[in-house]
PDB file of N, CA and C in Angstrom:
ATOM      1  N   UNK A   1      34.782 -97.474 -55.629  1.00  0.00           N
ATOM      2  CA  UNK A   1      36.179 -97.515 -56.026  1.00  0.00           C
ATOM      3  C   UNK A   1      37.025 -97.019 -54.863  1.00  0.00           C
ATOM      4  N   UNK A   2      38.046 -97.872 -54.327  1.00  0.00           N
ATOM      5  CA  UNK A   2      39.210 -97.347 -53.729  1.00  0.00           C
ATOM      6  C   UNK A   2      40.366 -97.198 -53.780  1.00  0.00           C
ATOM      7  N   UNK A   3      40.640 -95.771 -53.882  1.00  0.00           N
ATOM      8  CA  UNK A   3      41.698 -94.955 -54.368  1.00  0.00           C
ATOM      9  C   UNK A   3      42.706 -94.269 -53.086  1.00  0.00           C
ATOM     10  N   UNK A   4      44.149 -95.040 -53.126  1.00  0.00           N
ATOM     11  CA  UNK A   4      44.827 -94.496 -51.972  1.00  0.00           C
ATOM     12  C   UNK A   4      45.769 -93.527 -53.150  1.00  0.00           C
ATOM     13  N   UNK A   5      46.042 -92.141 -52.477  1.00  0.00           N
ATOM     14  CA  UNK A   5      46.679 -91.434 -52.943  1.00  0.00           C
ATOM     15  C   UNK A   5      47.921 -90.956 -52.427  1.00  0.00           C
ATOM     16  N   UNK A   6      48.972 -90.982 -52.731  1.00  0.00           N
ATOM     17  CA  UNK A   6      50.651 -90.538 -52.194  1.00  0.00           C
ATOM     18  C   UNK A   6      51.050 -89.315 -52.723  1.00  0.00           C
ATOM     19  N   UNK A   7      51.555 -88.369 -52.029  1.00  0.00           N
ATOM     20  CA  UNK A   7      52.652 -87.259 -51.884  1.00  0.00           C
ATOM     21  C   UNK A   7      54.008 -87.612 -51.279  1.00  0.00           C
ATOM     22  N   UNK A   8      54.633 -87.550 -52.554  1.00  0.00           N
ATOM     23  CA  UNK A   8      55.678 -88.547 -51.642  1.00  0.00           C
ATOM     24  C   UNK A   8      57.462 -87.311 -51.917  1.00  0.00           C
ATOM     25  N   UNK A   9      58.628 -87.930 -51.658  1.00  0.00           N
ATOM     26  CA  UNK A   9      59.715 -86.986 -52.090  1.00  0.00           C
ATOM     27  C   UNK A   9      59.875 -85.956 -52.116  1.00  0.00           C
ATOM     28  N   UNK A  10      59.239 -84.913 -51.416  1.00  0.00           N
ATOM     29  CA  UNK A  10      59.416 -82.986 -51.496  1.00  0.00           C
ATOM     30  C   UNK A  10      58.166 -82.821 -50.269  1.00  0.00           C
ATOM     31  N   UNK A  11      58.983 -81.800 -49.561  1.00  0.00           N
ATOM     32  CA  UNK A  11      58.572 -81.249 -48.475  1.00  0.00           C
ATOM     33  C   UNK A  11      57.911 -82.060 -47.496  1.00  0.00           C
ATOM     34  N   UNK A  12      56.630 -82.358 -47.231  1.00  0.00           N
ATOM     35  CA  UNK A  12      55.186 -82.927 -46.841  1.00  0.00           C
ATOM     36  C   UNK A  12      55.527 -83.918 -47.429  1.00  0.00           C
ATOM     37  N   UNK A  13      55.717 -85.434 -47.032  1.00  0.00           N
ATOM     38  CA  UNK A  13      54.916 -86.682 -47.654  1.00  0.00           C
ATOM     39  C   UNK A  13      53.830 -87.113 -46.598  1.00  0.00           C
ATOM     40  N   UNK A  14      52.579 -87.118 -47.548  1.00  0.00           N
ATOM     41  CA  UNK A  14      51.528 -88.143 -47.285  1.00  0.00           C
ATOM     42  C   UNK A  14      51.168 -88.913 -47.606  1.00  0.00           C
ATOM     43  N   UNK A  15      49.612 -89.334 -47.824  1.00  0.00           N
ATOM     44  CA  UNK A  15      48.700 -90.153 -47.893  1.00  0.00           C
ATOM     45  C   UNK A  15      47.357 -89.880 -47.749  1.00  0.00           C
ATOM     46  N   UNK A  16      46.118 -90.220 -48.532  1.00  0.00           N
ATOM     47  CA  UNK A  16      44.848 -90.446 -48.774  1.00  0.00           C
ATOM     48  C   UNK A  16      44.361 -91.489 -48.769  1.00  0.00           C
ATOM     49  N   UNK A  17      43.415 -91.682 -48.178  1.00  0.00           N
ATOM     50  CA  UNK A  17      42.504 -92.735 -48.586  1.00  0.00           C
ATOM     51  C   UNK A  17      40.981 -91.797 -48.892  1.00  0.00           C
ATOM     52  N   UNK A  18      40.330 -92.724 -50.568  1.00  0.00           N
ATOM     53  CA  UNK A  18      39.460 -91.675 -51.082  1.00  0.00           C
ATOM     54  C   UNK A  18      38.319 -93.024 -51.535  1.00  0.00           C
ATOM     55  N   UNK A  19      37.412 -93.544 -50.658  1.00  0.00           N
ATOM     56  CA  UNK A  19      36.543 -94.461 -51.178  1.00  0.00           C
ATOM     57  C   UNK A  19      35.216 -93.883 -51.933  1.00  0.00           C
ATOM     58  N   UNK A  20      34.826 -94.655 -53.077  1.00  0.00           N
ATOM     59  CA  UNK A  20      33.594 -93.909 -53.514  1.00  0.00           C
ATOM     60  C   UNK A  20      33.153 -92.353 -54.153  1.00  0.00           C
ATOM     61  N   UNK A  21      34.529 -91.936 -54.000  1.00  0.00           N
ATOM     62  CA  UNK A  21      34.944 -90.232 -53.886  1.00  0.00           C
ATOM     63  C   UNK A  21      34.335 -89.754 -52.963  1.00  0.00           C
ATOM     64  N   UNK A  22      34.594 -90.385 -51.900  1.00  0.00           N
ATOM     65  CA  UNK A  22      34.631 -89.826 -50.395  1.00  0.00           C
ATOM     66  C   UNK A  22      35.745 -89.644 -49.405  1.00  0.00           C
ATOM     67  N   UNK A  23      36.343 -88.898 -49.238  1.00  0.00           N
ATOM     68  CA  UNK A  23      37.902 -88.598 -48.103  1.00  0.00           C
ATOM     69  C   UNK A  23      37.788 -90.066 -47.060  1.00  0.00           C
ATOM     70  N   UNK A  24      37.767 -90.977 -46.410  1.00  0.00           N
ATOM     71  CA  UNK A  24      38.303 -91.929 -45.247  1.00  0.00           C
ATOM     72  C   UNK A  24      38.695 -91.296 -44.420  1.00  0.00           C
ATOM     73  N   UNK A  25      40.121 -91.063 -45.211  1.00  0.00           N
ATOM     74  CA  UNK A  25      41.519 -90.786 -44.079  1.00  0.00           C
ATOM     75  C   UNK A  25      42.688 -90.062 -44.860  1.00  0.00           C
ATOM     76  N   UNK A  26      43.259 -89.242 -43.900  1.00  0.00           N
ATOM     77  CA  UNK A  26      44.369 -88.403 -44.570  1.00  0.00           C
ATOM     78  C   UNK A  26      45.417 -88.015 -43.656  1.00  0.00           C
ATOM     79  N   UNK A  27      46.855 -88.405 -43.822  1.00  0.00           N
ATOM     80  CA  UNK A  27      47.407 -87.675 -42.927  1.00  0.00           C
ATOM     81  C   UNK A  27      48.781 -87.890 -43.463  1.00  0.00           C
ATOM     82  N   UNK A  28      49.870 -86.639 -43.064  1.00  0.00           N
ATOM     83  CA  UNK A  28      50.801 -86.466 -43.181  1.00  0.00           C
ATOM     84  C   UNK A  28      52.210 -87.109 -42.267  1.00  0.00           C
ATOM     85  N   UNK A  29      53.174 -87.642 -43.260  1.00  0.00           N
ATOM     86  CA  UNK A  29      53.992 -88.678 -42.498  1.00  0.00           C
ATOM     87  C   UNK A  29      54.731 -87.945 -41.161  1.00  0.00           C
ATOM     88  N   UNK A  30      54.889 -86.079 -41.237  1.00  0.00           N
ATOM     89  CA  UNK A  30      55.423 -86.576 -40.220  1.00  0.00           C
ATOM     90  C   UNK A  30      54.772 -86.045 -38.994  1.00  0.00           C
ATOM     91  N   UNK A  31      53.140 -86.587 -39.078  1.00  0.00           N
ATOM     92  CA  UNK A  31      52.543 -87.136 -37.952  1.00  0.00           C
ATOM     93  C   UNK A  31      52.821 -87.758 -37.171  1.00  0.00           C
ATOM     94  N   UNK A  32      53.466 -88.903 -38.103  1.00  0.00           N
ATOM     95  CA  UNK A  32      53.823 -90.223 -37.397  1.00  0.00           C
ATOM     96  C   UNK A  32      55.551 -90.725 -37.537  1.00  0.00           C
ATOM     97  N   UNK A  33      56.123 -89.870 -37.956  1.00  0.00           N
ATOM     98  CA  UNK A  33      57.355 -90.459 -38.044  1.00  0.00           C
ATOM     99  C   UNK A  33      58.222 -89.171 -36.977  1.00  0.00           C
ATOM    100  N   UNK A  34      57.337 -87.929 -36.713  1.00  0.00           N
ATOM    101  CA  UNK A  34      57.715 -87.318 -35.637  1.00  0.00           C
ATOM    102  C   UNK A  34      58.943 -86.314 -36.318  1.00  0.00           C
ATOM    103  N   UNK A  35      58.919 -86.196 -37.869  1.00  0.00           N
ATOM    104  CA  UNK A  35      60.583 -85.728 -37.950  1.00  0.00           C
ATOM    105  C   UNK A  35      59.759 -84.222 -39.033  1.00  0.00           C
ATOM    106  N   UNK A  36      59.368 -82.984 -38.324  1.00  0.00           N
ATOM    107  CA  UNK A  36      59.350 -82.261 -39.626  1.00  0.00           C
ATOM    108  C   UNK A  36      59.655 -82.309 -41.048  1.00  0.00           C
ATOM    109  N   UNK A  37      58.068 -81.995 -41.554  1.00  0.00           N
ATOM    110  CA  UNK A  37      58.871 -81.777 -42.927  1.00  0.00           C
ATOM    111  C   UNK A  37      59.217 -83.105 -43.663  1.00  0.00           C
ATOM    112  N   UNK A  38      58.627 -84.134 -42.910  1.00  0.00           N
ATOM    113  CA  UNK A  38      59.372 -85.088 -43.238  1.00  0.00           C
ATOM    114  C   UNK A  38      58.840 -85.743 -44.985  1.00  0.00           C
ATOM    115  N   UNK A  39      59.948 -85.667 -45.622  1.00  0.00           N
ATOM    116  CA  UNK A  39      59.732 -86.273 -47.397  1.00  0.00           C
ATOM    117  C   UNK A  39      60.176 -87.430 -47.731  1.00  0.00           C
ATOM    118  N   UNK A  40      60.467 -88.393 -46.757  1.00  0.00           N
ATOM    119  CA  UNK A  40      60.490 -89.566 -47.715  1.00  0.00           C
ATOM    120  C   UNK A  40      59.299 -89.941 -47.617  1.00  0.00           C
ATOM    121  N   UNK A  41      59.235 -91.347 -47.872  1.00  0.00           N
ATOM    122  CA  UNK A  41      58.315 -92.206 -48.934  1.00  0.00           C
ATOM    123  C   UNK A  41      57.364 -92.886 -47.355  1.00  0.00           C
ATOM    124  N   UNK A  42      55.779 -92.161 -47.391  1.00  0.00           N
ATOM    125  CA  UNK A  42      54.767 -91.893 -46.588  1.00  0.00           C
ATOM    126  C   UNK A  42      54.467 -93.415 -46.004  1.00  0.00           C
ATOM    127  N   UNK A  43      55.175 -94.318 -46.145  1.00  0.00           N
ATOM    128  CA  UNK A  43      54.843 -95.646 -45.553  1.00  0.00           C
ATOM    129  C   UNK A  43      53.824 -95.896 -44.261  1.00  0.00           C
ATOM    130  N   UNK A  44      53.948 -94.971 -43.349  1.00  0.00           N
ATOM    131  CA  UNK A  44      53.603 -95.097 -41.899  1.00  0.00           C
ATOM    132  C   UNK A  44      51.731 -94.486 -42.110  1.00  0.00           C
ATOM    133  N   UNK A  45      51.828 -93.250 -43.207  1.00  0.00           N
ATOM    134  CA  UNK A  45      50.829 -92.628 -43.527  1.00  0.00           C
ATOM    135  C   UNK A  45      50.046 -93.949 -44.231  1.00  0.00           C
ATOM    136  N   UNK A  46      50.585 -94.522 -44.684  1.00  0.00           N
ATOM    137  CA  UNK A  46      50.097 -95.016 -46.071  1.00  0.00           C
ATOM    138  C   UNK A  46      49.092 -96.169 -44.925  1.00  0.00           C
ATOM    139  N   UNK A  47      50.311 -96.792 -44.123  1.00  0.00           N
ATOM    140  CA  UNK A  47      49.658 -98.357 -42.958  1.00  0.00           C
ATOM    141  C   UNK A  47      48.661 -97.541 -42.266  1.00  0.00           C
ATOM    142  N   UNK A  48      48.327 -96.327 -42.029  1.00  0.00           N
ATOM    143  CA  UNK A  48      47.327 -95.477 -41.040  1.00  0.00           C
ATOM    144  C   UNK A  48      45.995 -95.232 -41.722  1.00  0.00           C
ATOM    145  N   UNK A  49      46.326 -94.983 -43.226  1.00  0.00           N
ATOM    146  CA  UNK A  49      44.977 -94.404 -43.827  1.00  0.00           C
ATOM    147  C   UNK A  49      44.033 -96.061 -43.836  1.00  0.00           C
ATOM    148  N   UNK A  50      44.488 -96.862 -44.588  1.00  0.00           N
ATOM    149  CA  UNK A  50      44.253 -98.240 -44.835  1.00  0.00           C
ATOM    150  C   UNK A  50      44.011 -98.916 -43.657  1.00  0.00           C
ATOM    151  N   UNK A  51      44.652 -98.611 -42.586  1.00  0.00           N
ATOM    152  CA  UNK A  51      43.839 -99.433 -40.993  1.00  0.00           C
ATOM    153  C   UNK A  51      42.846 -98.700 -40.697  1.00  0.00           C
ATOM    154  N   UNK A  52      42.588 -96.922 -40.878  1.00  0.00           N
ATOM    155  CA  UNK A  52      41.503 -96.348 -40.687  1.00  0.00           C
ATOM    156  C   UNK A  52      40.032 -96.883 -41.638  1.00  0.00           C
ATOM    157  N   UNK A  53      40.439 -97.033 -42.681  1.00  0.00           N
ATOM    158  CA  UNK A  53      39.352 -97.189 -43.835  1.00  0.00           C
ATOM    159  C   UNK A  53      39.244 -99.038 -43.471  1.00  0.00           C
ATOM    160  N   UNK A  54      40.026 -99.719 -42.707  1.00  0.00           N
ATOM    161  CA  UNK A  54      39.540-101.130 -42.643  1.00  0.00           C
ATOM    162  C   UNK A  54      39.713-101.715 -44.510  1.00  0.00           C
ATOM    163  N   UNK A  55      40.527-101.251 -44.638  1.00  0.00           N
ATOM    164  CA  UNK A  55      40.960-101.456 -46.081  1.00  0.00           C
ATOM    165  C   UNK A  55      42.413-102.055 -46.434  1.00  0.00           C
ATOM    166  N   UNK A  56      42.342-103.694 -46.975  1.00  0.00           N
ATOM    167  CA  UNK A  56      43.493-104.711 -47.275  1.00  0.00           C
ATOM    168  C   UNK A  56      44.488-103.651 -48.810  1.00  0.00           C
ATOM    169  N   UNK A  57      45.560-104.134 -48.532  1.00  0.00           N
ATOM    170  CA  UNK A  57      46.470-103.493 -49.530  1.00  0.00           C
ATOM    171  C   UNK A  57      45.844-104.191 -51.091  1.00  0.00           C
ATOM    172  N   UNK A  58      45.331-105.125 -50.914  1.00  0.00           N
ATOM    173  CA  UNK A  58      44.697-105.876 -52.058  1.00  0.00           C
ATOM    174  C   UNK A  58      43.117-105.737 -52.600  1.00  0.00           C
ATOM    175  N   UNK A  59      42.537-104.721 -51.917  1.00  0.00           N
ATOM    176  CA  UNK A  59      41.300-104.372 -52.048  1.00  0.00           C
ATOM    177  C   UNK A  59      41.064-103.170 -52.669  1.00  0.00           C
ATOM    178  N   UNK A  60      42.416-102.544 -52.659  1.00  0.00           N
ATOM    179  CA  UNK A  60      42.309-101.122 -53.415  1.00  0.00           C
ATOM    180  C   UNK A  60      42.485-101.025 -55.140  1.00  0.00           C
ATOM    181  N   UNK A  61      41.811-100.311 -55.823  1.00  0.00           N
ATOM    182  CA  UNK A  61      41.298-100.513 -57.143  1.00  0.00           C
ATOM    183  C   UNK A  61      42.433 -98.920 -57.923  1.00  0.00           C
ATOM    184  N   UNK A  62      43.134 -98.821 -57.184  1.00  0.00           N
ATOM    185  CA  UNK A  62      43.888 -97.830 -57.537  1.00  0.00           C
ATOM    186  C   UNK A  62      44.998 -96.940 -56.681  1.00  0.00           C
ATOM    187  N   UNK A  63      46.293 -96.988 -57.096  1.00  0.00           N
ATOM    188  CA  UNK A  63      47.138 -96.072 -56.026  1.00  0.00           C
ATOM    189  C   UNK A  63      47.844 -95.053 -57.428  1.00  0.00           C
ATOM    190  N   UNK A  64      47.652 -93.505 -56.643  1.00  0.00           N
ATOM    191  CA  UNK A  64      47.768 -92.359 -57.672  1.00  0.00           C
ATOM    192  C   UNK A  64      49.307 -91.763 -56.510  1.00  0.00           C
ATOM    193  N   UNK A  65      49.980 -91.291 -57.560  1.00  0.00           N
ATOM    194  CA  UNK A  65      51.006 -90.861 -56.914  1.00  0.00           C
ATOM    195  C   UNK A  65      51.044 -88.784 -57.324  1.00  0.00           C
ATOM    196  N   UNK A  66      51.172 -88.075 -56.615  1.00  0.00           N
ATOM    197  CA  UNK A  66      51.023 -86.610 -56.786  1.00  0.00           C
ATOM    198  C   UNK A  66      52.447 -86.358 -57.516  1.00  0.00           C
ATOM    199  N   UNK A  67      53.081 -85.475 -58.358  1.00  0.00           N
ATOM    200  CA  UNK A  67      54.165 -85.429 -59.272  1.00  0.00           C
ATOM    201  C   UNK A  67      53.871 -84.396 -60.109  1.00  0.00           C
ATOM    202  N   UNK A  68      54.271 -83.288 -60.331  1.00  0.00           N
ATOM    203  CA  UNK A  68      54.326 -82.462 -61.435  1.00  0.00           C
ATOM    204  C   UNK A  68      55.582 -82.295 -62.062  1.00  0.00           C
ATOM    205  N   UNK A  69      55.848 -83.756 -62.849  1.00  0.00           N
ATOM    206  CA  UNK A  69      57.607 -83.567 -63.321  1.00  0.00           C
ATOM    207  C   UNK A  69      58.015 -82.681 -63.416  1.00  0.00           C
ATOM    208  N   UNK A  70      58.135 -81.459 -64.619  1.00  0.00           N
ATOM    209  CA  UNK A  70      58.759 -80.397 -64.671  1.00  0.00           C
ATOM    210  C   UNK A  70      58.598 -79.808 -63.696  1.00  0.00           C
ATOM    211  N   UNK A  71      57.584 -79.427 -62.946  1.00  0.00           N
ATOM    212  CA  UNK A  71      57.619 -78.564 -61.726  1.00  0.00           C
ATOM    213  C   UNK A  71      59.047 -78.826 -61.052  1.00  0.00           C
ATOM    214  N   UNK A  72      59.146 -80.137 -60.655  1.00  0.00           N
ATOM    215  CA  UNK A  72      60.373 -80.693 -59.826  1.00  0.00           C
ATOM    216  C   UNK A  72      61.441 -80.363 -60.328  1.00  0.00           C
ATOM    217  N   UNK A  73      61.454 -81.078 -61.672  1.00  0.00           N
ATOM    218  CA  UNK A  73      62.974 -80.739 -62.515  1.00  0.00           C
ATOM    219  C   UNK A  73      63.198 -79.232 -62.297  1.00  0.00           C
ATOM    220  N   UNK A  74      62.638 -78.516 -62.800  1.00  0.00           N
ATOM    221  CA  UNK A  74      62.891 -77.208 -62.697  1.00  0.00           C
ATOM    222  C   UNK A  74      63.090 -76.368 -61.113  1.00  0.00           C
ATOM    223  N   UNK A  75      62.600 -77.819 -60.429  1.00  0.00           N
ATOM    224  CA  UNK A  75      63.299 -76.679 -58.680  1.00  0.00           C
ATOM    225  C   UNK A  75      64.801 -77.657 -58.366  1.00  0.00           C
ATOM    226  N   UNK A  76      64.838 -78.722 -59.054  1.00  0.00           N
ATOM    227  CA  UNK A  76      66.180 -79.518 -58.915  1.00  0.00           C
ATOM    228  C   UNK A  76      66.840 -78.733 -59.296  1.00  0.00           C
ATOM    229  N   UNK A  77      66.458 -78.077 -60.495  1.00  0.00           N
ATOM    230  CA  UNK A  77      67.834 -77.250 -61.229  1.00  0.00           C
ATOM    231  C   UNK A  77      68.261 -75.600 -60.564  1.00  0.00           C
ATOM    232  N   UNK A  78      67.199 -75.526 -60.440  1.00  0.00           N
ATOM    233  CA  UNK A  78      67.505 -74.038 -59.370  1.00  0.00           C
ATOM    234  C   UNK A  78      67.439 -73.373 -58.074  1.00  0.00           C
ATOM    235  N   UNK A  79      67.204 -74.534 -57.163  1.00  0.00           N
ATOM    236  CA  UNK A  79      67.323 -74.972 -55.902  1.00  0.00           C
ATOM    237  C   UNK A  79      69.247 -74.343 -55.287  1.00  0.00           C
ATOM    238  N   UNK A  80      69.496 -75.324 -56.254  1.00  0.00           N
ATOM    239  CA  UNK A  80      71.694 -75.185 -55.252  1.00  0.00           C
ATOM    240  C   UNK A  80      71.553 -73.599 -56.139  1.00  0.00           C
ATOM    241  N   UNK A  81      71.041 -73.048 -56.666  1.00  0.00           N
ATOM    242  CA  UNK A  81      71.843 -71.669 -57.520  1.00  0.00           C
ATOM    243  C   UNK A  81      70.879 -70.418 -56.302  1.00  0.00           C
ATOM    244  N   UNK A  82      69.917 -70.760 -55.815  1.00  0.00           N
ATOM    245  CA  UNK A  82      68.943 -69.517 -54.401  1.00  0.00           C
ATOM    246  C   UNK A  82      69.507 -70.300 -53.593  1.00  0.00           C
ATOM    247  N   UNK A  83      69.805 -70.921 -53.146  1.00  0.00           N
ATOM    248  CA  UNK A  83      69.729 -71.686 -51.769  1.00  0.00           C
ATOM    249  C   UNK A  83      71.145 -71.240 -51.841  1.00  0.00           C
ATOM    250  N   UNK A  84      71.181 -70.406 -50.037  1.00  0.00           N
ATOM    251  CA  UNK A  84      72.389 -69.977 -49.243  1.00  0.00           C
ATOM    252  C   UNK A  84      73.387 -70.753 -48.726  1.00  0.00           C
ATOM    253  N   UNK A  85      74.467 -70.604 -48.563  1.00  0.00           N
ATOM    254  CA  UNK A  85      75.777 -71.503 -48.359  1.00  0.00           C
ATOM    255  C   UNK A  85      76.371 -71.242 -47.538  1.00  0.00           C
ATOM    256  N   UNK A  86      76.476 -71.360 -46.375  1.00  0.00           N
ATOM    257  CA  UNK A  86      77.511 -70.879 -45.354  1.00  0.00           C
ATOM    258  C   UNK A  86      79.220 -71.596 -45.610  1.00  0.00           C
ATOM    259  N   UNK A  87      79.836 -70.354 -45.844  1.00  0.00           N
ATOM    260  CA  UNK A  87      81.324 -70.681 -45.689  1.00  0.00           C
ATOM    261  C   UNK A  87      82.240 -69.780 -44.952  1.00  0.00           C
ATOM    262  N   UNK A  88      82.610 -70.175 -44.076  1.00  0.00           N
ATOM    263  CA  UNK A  88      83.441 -68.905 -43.037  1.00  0.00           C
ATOM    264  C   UNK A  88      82.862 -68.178 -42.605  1.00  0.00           C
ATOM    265  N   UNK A  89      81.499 -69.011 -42.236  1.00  0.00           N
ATOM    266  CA  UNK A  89      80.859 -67.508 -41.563  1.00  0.00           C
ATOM    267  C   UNK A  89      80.127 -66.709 -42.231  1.00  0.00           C
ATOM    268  N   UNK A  90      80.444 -66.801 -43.271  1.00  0.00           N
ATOM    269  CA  UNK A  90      79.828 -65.667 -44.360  1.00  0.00           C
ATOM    270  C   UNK A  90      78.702 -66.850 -45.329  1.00  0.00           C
ATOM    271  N   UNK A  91      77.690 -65.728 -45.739  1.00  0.00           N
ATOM    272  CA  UNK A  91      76.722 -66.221 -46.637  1.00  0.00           C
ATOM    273  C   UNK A  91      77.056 -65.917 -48.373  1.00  0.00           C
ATOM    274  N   UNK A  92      76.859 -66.968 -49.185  1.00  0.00           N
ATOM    275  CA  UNK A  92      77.475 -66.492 -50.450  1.00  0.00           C
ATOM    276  C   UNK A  92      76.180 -67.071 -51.261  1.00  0.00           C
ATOM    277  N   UNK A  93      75.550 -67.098 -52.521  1.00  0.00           N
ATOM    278  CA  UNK A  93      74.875 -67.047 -53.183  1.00  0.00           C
ATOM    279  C   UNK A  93      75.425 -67.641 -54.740  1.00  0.00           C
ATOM    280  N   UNK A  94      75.151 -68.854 -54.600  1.00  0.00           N
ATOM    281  CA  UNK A  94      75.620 -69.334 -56.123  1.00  0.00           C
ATOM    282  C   UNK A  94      74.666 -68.998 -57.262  1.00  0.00           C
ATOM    283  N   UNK A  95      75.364 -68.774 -58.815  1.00  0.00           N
ATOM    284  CA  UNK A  95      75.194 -67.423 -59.550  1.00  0.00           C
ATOM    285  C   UNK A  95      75.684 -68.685 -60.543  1.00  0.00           C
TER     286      UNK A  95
END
């Protein structure tokens, strides 16, 4: 069975490739897209694992995406209320 796996939208986006339940290939987009940190959507990761594994986009028997909804929702919502604000110089703390 081959299983490509995505981390995609928050912090780190990657990519897996997991044949047989064996690791291939793994690597983080911004390996290759050069931009820290980088979270969009692992495309470059995704064309790297699949040329490593010699593996067609049509040969794979499964793509799993990483997601812990509430986890997220719940840092969407309290993300802007910790996260610091510079205004005039000064740091303020939304409450």
């Amino acid at each position: 069975m081959k299983i490509l796996g995505i981390s995609a939208h928050y912090h780190d986006a990657a990519a897996a490739l997991v044949v047989d339940g064996l690791p291939i290939a793994a690597v983080q987009e911004e390996r290759l897209s050069r931009r820290k940190h980088d979270a969009g959507f692992p495309l470059n990761a995704i064309e790297w694992c699949l040329d490593r594994g010699g593996i067609a986009p049509d040969d794979l028997d499964a793509v799993v995406f990483y997601e812990r909804s509430m986890l997220k929702f719940a840092r969407i919502l309290t993300t802007p209320r910790c996260a610091p604000t510079r205004a005039r110089g000064e740091v303020f703390r939304w409450r």
